[in-house]
N, C-alpha and C. Protein backbone atom coordinates (compact mmCIF):
# COMPACT_ATOMS: atom_id res chain seq x y z
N UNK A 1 -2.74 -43.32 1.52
CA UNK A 1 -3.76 -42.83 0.60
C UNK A 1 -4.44 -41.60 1.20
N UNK A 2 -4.59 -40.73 0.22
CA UNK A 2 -5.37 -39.48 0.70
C UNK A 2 -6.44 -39.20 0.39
N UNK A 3 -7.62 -39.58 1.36
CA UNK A 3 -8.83 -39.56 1.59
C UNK A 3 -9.61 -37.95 1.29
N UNK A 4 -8.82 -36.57 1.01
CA UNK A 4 -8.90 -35.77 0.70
C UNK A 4 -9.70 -34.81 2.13
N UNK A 5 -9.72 -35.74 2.90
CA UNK A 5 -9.39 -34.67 4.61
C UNK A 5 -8.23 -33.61 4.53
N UNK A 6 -6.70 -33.71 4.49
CA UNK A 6 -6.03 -33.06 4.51
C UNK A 6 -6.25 -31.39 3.40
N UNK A 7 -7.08 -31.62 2.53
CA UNK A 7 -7.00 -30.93 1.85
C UNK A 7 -8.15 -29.56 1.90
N UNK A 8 -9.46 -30.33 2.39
CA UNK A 8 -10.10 -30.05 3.03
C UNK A 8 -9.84 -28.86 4.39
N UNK A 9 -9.26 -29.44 5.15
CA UNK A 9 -8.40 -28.62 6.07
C UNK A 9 -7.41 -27.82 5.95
N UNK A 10 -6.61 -28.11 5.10
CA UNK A 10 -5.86 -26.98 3.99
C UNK A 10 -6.55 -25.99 3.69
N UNK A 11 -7.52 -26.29 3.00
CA UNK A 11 -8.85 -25.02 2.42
C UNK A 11 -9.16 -24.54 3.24
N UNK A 12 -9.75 -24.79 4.32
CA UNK A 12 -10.48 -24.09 5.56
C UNK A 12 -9.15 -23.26 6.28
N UNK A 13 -7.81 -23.81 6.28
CA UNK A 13 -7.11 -22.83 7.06
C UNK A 13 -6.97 -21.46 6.15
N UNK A 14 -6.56 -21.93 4.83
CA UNK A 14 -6.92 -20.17 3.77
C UNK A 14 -7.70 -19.96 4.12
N UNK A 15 -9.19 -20.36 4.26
CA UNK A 15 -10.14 -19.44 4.18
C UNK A 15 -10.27 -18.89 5.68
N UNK A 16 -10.02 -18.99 6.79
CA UNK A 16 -9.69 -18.38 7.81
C UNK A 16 -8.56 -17.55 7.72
N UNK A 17 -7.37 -17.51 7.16
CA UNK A 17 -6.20 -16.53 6.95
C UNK A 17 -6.51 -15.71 6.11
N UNK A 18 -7.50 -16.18 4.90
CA UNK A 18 -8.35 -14.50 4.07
C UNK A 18 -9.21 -14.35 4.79
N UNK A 19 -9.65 -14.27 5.64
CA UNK A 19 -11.10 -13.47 6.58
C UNK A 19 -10.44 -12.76 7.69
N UNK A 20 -9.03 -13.38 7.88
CA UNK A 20 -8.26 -12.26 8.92
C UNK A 20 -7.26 -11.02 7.80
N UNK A 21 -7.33 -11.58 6.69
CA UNK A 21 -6.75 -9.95 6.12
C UNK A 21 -7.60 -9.53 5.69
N UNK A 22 -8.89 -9.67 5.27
CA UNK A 22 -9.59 -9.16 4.56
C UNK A 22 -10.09 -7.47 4.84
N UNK A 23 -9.99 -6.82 5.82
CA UNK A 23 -9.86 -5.61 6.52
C UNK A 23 -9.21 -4.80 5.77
N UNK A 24 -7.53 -5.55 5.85
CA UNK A 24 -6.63 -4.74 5.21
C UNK A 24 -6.51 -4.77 3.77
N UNK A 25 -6.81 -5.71 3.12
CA UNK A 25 -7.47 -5.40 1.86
C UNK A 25 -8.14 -4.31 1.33
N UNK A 26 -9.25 -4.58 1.91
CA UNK A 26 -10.68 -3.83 1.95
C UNK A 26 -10.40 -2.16 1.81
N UNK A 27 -10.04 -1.66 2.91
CA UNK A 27 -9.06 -0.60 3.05
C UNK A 27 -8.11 -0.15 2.00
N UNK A 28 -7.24 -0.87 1.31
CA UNK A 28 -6.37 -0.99 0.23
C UNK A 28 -7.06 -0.62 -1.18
N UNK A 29 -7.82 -1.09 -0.88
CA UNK A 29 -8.64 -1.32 -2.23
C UNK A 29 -9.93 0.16 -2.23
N UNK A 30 -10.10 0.45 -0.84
CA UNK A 30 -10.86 2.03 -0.95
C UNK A 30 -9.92 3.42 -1.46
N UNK A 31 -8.78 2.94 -0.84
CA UNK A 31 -7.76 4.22 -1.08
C UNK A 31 -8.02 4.17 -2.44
N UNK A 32 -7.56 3.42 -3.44
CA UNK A 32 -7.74 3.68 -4.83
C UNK A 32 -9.00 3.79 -5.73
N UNK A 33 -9.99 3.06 -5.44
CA UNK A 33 -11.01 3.12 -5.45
C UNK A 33 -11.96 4.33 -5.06
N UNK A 34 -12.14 4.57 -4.00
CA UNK A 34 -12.71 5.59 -3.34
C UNK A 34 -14.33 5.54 -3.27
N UNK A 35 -14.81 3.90 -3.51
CA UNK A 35 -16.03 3.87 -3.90
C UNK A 35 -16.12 2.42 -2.62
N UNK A 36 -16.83 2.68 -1.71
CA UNK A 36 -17.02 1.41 -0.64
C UNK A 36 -17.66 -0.10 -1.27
N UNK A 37 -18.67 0.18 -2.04
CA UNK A 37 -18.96 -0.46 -2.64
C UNK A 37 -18.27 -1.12 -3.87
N UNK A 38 -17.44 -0.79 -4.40
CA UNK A 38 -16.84 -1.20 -5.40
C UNK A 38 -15.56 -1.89 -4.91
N UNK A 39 -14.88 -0.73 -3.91
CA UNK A 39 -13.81 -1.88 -3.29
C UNK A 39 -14.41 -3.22 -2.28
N UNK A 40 -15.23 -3.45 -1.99
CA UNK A 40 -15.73 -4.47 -1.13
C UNK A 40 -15.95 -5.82 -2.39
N UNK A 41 -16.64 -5.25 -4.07
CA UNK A 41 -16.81 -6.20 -4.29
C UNK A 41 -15.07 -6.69 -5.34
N UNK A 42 -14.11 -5.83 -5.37
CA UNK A 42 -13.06 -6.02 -5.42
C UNK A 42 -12.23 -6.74 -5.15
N UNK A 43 -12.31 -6.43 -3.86
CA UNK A 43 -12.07 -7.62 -2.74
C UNK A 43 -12.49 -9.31 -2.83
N UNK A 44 -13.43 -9.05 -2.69
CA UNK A 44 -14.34 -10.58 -3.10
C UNK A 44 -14.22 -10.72 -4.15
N UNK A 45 -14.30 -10.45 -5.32
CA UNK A 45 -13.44 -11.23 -6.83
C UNK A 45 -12.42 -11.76 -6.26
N UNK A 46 -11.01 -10.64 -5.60
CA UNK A 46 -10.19 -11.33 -5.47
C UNK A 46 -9.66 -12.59 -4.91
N UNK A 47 -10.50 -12.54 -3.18
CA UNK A 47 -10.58 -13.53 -2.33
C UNK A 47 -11.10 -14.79 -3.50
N UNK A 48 -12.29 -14.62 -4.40
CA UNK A 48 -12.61 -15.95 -5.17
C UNK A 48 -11.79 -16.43 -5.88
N UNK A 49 -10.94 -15.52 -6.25
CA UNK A 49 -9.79 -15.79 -7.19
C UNK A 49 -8.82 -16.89 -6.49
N UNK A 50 -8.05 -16.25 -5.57
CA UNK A 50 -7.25 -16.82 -5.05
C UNK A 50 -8.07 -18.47 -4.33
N UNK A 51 -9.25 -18.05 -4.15
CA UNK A 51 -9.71 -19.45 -3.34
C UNK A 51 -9.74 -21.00 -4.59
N UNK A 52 -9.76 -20.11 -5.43
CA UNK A 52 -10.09 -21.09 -7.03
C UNK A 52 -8.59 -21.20 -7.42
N UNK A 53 -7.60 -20.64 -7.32
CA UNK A 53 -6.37 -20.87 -7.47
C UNK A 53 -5.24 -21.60 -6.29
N UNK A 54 -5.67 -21.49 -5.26
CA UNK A 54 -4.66 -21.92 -4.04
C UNK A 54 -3.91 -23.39 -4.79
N UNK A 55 -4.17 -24.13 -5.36
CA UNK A 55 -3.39 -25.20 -5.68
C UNK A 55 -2.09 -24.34 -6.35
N UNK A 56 -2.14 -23.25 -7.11
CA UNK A 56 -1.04 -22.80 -7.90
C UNK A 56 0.08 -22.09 -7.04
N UNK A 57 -0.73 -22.12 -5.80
CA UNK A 57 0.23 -20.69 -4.91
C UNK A 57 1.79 -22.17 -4.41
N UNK A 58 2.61 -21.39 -4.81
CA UNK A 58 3.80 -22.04 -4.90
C UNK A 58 4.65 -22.02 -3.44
N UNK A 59 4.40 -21.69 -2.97
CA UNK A 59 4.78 -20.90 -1.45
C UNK A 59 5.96 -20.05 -1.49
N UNK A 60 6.33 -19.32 -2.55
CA UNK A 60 8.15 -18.40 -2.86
C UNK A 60 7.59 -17.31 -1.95
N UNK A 61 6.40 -17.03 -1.86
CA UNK A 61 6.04 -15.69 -0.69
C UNK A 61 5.01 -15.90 -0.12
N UNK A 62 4.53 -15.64 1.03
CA UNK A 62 4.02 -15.65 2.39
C UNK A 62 2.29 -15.66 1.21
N UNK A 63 1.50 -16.40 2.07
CA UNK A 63 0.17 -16.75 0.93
C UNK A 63 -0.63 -15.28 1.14
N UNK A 64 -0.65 -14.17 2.03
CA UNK A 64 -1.41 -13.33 2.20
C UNK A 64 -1.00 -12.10 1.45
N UNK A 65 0.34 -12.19 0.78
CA UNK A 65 1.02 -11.57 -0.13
C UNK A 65 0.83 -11.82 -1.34
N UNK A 66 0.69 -13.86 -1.77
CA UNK A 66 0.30 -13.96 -2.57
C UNK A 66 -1.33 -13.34 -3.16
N UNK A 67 -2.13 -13.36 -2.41
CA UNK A 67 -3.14 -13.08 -2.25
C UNK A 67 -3.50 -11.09 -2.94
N UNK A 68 -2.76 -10.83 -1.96
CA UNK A 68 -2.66 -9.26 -2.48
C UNK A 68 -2.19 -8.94 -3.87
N UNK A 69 -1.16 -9.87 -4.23
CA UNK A 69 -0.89 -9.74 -5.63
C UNK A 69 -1.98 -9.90 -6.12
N UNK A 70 -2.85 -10.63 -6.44
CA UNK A 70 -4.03 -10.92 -7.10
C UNK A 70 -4.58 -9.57 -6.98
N UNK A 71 -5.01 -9.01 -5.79
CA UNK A 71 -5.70 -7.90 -5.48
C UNK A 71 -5.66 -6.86 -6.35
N UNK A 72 -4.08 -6.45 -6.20
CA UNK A 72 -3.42 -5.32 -7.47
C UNK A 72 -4.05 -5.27 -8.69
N UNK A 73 -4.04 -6.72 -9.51
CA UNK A 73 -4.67 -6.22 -10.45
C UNK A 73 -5.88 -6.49 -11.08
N UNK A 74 -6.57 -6.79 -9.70
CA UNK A 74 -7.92 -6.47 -9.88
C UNK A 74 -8.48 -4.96 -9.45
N UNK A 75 -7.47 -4.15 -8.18
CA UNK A 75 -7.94 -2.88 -8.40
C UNK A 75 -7.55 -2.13 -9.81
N UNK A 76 -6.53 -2.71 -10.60
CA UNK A 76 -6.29 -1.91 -11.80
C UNK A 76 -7.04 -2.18 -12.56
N UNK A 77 -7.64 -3.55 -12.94
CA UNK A 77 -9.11 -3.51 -14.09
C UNK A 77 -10.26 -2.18 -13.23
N UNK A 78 -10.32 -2.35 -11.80
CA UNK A 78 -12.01 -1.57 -11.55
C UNK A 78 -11.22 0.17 -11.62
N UNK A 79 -10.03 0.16 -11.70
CA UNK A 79 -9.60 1.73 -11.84
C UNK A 79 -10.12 2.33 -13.18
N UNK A 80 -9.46 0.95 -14.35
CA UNK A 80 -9.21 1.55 -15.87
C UNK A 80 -11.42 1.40 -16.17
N UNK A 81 -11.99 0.18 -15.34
CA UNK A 81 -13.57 0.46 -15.58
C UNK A 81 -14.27 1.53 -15.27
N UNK A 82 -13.39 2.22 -13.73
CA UNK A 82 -14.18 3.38 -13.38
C UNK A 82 -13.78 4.98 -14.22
N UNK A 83 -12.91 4.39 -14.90
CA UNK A 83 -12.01 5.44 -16.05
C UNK A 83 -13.07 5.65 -17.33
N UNK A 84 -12.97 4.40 -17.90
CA UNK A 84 -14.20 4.39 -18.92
C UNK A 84 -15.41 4.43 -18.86
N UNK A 85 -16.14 4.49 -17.47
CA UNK A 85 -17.44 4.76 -17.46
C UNK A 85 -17.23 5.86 -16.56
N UNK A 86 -16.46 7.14 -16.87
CA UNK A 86 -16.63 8.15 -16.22
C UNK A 86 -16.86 8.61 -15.10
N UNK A 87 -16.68 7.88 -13.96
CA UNK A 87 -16.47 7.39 -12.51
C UNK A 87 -15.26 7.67 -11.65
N UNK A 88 -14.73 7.76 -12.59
CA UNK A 88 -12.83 8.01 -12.17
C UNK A 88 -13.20 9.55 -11.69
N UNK A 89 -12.58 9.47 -10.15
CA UNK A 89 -12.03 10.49 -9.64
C UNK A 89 -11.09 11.52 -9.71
N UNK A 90 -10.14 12.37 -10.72
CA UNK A 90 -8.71 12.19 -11.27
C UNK A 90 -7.85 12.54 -9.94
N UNK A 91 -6.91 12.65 -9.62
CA UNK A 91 -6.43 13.50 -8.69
C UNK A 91 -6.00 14.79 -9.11
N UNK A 92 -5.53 15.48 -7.98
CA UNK A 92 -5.68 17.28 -8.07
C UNK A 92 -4.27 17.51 -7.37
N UNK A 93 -4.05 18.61 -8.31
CA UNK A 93 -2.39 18.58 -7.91
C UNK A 93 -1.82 18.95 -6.87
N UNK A 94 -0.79 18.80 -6.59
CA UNK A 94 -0.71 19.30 -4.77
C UNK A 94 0.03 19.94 -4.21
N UNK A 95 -0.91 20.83 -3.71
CA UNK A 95 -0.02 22.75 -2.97
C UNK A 95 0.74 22.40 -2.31
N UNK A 96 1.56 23.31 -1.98
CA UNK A 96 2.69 23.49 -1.28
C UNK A 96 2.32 22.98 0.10
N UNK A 97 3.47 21.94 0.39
CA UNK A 97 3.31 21.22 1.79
C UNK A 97 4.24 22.02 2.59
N UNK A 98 3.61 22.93 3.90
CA UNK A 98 3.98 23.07 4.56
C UNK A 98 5.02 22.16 6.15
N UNK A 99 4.61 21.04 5.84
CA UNK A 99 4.77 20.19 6.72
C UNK A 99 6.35 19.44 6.07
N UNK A 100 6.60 19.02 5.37
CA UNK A 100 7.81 19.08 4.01
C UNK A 100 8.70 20.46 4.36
N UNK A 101 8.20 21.28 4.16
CA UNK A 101 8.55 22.76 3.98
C UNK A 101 10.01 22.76 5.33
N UNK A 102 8.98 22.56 6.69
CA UNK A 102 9.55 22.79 7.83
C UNK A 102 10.89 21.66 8.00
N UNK A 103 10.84 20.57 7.30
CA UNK A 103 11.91 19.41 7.48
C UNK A 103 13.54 20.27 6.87
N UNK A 104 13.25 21.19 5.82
CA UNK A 104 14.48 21.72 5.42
C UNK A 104 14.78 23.26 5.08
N UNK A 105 16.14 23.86 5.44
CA UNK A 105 16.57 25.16 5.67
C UNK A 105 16.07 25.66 3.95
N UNK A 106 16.94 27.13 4.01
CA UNK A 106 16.38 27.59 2.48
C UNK A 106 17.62 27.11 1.49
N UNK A 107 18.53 26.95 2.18
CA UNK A 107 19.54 26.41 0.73
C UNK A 107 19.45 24.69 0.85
N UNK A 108 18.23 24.65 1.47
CA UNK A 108 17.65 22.89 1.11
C UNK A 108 18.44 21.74 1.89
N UNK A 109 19.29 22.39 2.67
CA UNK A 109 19.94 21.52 3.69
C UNK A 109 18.67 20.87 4.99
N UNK A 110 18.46 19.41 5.08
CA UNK A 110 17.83 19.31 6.66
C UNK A 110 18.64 20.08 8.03
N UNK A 111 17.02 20.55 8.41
CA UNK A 111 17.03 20.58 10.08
C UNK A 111 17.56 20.13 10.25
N UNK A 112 18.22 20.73 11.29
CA UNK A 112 19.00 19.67 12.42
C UNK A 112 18.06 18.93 13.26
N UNK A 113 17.06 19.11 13.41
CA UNK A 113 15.73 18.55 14.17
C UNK A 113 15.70 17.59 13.03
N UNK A 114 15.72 17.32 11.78
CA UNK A 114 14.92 16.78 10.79
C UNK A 114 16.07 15.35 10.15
N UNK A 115 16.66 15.61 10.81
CA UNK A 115 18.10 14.62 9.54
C UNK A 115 17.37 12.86 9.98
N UNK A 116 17.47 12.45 8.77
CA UNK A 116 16.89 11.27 9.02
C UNK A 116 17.87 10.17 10.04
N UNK A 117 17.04 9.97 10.95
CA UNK A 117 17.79 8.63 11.96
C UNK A 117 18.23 7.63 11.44
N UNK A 118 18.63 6.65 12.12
CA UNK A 118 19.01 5.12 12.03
C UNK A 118 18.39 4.18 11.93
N UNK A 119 17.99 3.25 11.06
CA UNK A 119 16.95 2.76 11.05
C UNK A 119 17.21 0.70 11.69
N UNK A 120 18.30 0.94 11.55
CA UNK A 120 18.87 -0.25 12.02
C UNK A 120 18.94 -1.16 10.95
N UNK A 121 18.99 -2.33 11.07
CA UNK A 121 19.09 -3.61 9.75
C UNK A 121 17.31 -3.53 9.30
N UNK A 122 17.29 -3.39 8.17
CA UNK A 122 15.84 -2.69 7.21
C UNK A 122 15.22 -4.32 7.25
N UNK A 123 16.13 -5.70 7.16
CA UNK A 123 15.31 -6.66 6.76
C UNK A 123 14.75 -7.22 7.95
N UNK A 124 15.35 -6.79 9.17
CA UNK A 124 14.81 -7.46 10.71
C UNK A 124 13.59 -6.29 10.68
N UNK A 125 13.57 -5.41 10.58
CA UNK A 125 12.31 -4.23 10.82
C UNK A 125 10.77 -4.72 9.77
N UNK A 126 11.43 -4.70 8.72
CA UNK A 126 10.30 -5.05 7.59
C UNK A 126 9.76 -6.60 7.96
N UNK A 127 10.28 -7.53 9.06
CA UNK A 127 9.67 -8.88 9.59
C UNK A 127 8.71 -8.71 10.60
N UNK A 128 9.04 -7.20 11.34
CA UNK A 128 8.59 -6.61 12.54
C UNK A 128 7.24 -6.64 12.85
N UNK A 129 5.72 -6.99 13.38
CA UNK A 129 4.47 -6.78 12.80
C UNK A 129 4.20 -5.47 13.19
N UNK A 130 4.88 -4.99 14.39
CA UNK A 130 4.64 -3.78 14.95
C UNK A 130 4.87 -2.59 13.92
N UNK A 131 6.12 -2.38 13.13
CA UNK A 131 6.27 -1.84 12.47
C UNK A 131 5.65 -1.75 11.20
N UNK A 132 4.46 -2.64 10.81
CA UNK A 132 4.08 -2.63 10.11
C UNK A 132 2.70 -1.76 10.59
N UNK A 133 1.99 -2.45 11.65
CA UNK A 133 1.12 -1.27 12.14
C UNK A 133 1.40 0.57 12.06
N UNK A 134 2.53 0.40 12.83
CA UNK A 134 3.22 2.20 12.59
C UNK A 134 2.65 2.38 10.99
N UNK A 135 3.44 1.56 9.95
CA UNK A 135 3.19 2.24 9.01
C UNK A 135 2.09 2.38 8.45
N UNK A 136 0.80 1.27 8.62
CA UNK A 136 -0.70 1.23 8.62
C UNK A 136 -1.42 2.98 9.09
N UNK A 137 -0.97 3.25 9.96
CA UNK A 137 -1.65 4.28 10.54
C UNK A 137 -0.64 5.40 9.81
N UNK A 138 0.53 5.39 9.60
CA UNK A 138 1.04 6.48 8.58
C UNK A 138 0.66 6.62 7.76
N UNK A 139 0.31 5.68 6.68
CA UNK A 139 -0.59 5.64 5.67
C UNK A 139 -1.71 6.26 5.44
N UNK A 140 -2.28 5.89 6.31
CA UNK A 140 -3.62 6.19 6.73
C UNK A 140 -3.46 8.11 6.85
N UNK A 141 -2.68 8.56 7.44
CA UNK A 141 -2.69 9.74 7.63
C UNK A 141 -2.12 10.49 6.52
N UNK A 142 -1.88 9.94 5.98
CA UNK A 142 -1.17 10.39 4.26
C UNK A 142 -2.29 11.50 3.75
N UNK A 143 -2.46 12.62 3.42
CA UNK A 143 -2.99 13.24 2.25
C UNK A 143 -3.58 11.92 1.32
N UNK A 144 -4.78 12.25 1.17
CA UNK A 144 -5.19 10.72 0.30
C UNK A 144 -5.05 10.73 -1.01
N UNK A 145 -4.38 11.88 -2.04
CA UNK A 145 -3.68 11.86 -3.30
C UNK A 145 -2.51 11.21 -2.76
N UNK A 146 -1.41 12.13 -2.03
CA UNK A 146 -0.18 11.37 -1.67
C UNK A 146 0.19 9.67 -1.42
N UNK A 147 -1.14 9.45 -0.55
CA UNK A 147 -0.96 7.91 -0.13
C UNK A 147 -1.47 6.96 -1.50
N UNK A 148 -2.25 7.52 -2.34
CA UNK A 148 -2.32 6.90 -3.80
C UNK A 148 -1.42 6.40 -4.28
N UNK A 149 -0.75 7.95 -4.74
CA UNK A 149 0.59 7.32 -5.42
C UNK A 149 1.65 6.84 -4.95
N UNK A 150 1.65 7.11 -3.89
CA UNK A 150 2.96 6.17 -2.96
C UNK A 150 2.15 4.85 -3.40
N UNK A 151 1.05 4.43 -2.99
CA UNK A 151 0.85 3.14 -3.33
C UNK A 151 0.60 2.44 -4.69
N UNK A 152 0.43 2.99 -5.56
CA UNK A 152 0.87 2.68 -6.64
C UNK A 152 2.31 2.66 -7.51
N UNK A 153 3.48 3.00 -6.62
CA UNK A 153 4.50 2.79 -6.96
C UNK A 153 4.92 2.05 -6.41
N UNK A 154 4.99 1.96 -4.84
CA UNK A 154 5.40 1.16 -3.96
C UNK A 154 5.17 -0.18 -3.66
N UNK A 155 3.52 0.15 -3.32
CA UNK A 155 3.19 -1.24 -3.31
C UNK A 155 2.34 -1.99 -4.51
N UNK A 156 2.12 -1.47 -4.88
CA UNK A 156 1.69 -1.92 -6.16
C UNK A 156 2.51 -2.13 -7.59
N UNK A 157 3.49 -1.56 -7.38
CA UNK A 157 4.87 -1.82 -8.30
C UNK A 157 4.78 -1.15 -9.23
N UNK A 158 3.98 -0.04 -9.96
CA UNK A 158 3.77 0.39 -11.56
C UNK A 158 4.91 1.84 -11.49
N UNK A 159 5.43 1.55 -12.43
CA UNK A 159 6.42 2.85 -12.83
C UNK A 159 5.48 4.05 -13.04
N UNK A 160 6.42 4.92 -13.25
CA UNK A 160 5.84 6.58 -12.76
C UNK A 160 5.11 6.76 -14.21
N UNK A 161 5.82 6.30 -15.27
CA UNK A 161 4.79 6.44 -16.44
C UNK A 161 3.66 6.37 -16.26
N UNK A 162 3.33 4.50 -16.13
CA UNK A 162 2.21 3.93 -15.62
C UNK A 162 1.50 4.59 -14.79
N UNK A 163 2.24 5.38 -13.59
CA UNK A 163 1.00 5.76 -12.82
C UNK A 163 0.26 7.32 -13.71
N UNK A 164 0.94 8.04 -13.95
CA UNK A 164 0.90 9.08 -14.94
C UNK A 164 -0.35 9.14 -15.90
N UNK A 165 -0.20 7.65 -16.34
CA UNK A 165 -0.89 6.88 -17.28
C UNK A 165 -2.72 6.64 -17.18
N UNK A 166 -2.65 6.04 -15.33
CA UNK A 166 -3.40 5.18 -14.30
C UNK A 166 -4.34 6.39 -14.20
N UNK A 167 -3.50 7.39 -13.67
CA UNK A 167 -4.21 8.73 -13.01
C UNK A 167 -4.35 9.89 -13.87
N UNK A 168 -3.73 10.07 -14.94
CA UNK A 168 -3.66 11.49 -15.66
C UNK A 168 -3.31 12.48 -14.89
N UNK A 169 -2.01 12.25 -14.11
CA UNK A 169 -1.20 13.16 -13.45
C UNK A 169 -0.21 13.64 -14.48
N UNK A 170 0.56 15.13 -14.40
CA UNK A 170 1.88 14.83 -14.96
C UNK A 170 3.11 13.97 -14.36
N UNK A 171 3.79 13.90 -14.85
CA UNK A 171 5.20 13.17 -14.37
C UNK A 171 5.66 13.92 -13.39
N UNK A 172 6.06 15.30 -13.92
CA UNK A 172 6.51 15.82 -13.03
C UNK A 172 5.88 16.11 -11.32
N UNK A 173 4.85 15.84 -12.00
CA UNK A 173 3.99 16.33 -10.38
C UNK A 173 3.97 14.65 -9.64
N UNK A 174 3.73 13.62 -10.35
CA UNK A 174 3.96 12.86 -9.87
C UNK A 174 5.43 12.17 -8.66
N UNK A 175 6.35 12.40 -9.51
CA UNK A 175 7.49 12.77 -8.65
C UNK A 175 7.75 13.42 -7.53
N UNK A 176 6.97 14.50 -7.66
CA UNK A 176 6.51 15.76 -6.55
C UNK A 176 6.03 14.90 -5.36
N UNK A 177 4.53 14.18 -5.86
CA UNK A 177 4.09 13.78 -4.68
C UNK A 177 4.66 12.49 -4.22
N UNK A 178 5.66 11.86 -4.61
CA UNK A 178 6.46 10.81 -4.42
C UNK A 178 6.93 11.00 -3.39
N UNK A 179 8.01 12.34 -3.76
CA UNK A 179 9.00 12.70 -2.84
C UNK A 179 8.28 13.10 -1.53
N UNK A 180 6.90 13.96 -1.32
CA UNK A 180 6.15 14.16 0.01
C UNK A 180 6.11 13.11 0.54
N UNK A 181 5.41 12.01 -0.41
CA UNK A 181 4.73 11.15 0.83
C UNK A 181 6.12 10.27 1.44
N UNK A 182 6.92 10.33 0.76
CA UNK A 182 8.18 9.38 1.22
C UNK A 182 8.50 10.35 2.69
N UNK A 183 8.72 11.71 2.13
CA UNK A 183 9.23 12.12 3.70
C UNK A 183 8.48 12.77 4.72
N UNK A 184 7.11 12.39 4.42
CA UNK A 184 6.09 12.49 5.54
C UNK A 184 5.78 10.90 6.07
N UNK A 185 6.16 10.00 5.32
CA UNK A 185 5.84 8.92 5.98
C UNK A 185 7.24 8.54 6.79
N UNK A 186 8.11 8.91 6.68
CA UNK A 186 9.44 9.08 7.01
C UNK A 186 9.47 9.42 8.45
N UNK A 187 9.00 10.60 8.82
CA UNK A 187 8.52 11.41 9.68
C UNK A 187 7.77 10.72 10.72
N UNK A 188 6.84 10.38 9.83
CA UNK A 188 5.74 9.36 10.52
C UNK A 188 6.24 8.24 11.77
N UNK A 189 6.94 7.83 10.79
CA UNK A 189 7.20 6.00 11.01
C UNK A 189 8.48 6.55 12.30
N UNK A 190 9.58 7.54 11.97
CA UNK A 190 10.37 7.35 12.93
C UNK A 190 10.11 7.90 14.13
N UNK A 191 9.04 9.04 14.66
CA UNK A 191 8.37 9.12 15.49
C UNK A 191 7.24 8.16 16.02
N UNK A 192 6.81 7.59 15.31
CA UNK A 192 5.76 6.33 16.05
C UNK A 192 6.86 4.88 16.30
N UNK A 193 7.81 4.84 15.54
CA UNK A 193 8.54 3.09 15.71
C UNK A 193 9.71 3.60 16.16
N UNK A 194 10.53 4.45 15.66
CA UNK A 194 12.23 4.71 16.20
C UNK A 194 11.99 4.86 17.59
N UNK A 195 11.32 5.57 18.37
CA UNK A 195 11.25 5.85 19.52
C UNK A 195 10.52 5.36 20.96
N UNK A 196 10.11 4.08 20.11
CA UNK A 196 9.62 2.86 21.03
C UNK A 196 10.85 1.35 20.58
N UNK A 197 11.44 1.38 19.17
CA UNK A 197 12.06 0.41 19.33
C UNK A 197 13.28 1.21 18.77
N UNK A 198 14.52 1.89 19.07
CA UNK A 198 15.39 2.30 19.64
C UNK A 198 16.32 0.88 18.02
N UNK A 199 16.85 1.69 17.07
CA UNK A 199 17.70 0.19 16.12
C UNK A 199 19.29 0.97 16.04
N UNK A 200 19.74 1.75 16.71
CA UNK A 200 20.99 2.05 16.68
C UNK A 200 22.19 2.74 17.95
């Protein structure tokens, strides 16, 4: 018989495993946001959310993932609120990246300095925590339009329409900054991780 101890203790271990992501949340939720206050209380909807739901979390993905899902689209209600009450930031389109520029010759061939490395088996790396840090701080160094929409495609899953849609970017420019942040984070990641963990 279950005296409802176990469950109890169940609860308390989530709520210690959301108070250790809650950082990276927090963070997540400013990039799009851009309002401290608004992503903080973002956050905390979400954390309540998930704390009022944990019986449903099925375990098909890691609970701090589950968790972030929730997150997503609660930053997309406070995006489309800060949209309609005129709050919305839009983004601004984006000049010529010199840093892009230097990765390839003029008939668009890569550097020979620039050709992308080896990355080794993608599903042992993406388990990696280290490599996940690298990419934390790549991120982070992203142009903060660029790291938007990378994260709204990427990690946040919404097609280029949608983001188009999200932001009142064009398409085309959207694409644009797709393609930067992919090969500046590219850049990023194989100078901070390829060259401490060596995958080929």
């Amino acid at each position: 018989m279950n005296d409802g101890t176990e469950t109890i203790a169940d609860d308390q271990g989530y709520g210690k495993r959301l108070e250790a992501v809650r950082p990276r949340l927090v963070s997540f939720a400013l990039l799009h946001l851009r309002d401290k206050a608004r992503a903080e209380d973002t956050v905390q909807d979400a954390l309540v959310t998930a704390m009022e739901k944990t019986d449903t979390f099925s375990g098909r993905s890691g609970y701090e993932t589950w968790v972030f899902g929730i997150l997503k689209h609660k930053i997309l209600d406070a995006m489309r609120d800060q949209r309609s009450s005129g709050q919305w930031q839009p983004l601004d389109d984006e000049p010529r990246d010199d840093v892009i520029d230097r990765l390839f010759q003029r008939n668009g061939r890569w550097e020979p300095h620039a050709r992308p490395s080896c990355w080794g088996d993608p599903a042992a790396t993406l388990e990696n925590e280290s490599f996940w840090q690298v990419f934390d701080t790549c991120m982070i160094g992203l142009p903060d339009n660029l790291a938007r929409v990378f994260s709204l495609r990427e990690l946040m899953g919404l097609s280029t329409r949608d983001i188009c849609h999200e932001t009142g970017i064009k398409e085309n420019n959207c694409w644009v900054m797709l393609h930067r942040a992919r090969l500046r984070l590219r850049t990023c990641i194989e100078s901070g991780w390829l060259t401490e963990n060596p995958q080929c």
